[in-house]
C-alpha atoms as a PDB file:
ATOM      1  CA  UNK A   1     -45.843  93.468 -21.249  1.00  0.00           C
ATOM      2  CA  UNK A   2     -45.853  90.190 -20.347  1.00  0.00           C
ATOM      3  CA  UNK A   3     -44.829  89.625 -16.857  1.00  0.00           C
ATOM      4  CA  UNK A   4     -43.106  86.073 -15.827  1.00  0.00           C
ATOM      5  CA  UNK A   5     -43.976  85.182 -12.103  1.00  0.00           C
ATOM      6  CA  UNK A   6     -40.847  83.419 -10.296  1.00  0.00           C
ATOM      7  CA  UNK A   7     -42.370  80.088  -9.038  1.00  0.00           C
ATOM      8  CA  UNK A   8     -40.822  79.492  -5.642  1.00  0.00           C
ATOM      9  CA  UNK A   9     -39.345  75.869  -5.689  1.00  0.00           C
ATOM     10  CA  UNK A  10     -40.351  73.582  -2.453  1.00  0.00           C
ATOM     11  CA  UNK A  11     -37.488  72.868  -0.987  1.00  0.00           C
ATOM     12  CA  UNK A  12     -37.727  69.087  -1.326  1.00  0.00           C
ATOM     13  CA  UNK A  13     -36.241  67.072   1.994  1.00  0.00           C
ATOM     14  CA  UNK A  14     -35.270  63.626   1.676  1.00  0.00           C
ATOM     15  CA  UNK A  15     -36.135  61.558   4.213  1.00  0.00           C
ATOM     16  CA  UNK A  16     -33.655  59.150   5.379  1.00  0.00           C
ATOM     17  CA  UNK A  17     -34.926  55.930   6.203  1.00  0.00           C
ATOM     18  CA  UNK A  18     -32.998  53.970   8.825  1.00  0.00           C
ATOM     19  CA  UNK A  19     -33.162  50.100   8.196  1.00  0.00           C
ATOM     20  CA  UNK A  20     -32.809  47.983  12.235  1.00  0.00           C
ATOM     21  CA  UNK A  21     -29.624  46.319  11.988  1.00  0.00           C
ATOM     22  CA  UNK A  22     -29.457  43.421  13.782  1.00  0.00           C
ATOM     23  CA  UNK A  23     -25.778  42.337  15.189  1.00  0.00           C
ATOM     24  CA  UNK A  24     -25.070  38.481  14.835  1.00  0.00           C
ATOM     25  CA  UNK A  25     -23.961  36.835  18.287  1.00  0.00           C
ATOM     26  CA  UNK A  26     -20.489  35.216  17.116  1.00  0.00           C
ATOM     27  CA  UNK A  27     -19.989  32.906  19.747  1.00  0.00           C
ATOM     28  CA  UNK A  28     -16.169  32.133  20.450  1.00  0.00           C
ATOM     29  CA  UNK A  29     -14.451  28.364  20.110  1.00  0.00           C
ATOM     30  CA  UNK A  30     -13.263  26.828  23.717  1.00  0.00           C
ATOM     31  CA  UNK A  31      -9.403  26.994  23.033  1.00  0.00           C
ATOM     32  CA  UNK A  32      -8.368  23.233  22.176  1.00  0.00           C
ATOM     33  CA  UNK A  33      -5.737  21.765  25.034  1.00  0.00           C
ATOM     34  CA  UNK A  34      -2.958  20.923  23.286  1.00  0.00           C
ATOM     35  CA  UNK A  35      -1.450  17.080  24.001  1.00  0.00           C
ATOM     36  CA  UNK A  36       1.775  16.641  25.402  1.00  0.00           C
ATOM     37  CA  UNK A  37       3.471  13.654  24.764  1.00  0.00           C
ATOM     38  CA  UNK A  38       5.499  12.362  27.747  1.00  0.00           C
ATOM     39  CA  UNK A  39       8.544  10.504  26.624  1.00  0.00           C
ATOM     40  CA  UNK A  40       9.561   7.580  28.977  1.00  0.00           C
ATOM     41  CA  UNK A  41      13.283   6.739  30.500  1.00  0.00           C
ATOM     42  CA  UNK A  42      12.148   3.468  29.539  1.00  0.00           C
ATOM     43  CA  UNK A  43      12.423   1.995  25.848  1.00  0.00           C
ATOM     44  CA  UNK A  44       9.512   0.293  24.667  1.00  0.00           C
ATOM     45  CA  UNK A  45       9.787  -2.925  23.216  1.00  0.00           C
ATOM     46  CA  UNK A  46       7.397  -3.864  20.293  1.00  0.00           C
ATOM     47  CA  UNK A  47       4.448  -6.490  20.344  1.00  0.00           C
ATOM     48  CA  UNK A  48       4.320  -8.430  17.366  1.00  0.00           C
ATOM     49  CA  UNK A  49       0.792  -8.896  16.786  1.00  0.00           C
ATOM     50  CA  UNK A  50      -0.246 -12.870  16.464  1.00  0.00           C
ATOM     51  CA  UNK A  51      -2.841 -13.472  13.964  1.00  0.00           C
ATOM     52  CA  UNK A  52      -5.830 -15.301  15.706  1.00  0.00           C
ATOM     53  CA  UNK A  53      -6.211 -19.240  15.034  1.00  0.00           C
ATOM     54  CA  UNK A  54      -9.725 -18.624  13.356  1.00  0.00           C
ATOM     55  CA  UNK A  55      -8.393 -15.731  11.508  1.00  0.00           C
ATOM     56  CA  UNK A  56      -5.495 -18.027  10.265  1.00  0.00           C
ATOM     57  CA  UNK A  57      -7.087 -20.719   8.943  1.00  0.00           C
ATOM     58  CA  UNK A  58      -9.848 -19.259   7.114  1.00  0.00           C
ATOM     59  CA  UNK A  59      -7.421 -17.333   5.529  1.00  0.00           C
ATOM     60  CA  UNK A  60      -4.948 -20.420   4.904  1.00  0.00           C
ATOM     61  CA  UNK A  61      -8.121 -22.522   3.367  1.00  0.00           C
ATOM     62  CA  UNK A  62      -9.082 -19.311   0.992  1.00  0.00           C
ATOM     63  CA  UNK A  63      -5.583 -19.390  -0.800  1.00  0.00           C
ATOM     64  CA  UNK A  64      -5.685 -23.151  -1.385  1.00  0.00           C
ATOM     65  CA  UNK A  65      -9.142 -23.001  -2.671  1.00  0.00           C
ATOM     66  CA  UNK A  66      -8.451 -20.380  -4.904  1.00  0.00           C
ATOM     67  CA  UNK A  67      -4.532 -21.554  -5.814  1.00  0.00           C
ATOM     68  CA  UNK A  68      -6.143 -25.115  -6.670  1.00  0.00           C
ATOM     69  CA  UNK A  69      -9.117 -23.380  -8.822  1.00  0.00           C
ATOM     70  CA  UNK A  70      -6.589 -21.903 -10.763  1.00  0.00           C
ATOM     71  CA  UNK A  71      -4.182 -24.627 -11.161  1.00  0.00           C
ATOM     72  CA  UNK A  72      -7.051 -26.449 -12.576  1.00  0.00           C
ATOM     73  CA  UNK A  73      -8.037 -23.800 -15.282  1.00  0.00           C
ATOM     74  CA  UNK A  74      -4.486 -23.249 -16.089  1.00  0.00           C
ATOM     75  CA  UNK A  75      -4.097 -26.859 -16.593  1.00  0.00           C
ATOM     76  CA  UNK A  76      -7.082 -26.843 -18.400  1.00  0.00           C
ATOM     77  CA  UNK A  77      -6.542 -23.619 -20.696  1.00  0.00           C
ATOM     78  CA  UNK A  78      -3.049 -25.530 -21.830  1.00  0.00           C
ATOM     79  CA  UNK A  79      -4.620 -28.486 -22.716  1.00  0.00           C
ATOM     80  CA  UNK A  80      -7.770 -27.348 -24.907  1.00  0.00           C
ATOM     81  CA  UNK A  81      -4.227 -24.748 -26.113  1.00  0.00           C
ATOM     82  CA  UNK A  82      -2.481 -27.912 -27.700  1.00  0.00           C
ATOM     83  CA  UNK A  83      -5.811 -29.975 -28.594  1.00  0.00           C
ATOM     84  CA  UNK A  84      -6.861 -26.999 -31.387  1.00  0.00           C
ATOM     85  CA  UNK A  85      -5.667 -26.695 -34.362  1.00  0.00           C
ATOM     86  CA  UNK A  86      -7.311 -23.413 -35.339  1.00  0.00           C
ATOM     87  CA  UNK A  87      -5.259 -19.967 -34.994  1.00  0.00           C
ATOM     88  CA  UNK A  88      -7.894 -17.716 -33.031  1.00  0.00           C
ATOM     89  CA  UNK A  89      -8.657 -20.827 -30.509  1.00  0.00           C
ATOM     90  CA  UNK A  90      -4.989 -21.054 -30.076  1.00  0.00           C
ATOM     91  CA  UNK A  91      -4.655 -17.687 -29.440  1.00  0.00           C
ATOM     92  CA  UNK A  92      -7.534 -17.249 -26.715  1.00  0.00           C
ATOM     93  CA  UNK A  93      -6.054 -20.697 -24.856  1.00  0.00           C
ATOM     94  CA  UNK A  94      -2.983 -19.309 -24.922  1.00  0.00           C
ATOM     95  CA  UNK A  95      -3.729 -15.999 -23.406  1.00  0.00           C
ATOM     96  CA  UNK A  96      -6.113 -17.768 -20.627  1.00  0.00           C
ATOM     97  CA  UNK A  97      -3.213 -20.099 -19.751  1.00  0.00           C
ATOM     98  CA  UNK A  98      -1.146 -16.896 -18.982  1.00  0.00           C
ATOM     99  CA  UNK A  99      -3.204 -15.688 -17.147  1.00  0.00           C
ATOM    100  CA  UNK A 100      -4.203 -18.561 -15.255  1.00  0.00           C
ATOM    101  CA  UNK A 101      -0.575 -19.349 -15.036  1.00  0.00           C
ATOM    102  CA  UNK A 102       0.297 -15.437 -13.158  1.00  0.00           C
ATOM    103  CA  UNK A 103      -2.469 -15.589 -10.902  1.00  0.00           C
ATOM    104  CA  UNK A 104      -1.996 -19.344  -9.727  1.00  0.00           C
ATOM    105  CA  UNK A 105       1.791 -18.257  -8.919  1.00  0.00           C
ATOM    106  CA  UNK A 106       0.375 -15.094  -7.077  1.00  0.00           C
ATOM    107  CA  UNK A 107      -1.387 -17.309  -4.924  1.00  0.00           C
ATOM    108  CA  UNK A 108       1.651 -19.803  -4.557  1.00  0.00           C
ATOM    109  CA  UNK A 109       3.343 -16.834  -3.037  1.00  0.00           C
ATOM    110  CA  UNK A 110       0.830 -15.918  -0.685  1.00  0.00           C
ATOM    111  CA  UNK A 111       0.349 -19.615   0.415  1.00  0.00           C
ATOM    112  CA  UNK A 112       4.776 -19.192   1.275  1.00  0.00           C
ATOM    113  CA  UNK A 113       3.819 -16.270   2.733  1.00  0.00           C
ATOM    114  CA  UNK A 114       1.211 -17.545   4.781  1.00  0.00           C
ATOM    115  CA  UNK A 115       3.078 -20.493   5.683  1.00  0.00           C
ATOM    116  CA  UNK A 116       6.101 -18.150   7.259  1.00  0.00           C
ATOM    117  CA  UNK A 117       4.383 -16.641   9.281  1.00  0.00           C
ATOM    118  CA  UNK A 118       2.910 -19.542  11.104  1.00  0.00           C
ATOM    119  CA  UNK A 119       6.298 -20.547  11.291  1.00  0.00           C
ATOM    120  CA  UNK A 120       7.700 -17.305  12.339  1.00  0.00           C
ATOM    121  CA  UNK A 121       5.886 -16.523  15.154  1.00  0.00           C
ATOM    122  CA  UNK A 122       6.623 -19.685  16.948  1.00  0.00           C
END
């Protein structure tokens, strides 16, 4: 006969392994005052800001600069616009007198603009 031995199984234990956790400091936000605005009996009245001499006049001397360069090209884009005779040349003269033409009136404006405000504030 053939005789089967039990094999007694080891009772196999898992060890646990406990990892150090390490707890972050959160550090807590000073509370933020809140402003309180205060409103006066009194009415304000408003300031109207002045725009400085210096300020002014560089300005003032910019716009005619730039309003008299572009007077001059526009001037100049209509004349070489009539003096060709050849369609693409009459084309690109035209277009450069247009444009010429919009940005020399932009500046126009904000020379009168300029102007009323000097004016204004007196």
């Amino acid at each position: 006969m053939v005789v089967k031995k039990k094999v007694a199984k080891k009772s196999v234990k898992k060890k646990i392994v406990k990892k150090k956790v390490t707890k972050k400091v959160v550090r807590k936000k000073a509370p933020v005052k809140k402003r309180v605005s205060r409103v006066s009996s009194h009415p304000k009245t408003k300031l109207i800001k002045k725009i400085p001499k210096r300020k002014y006049s560089s300005k003032m001397s910019l716009v005619l600069k730039n309003l008299f360069l572009f007077g001059v090209l526009f001037v100049l884009s209509l004349i070489l616009y009539n003096a060709t005779s050849v369609g693409m040349y009459e084309d690109l003269f035209f277009l450069l007198s247009m444009i010429f033409g919009f940005i020399e009136i932009a500046f126009l404006i904000s020379l009168l603009v300029f102007v009323f405000l000097k004016y204004g504030q007196k």
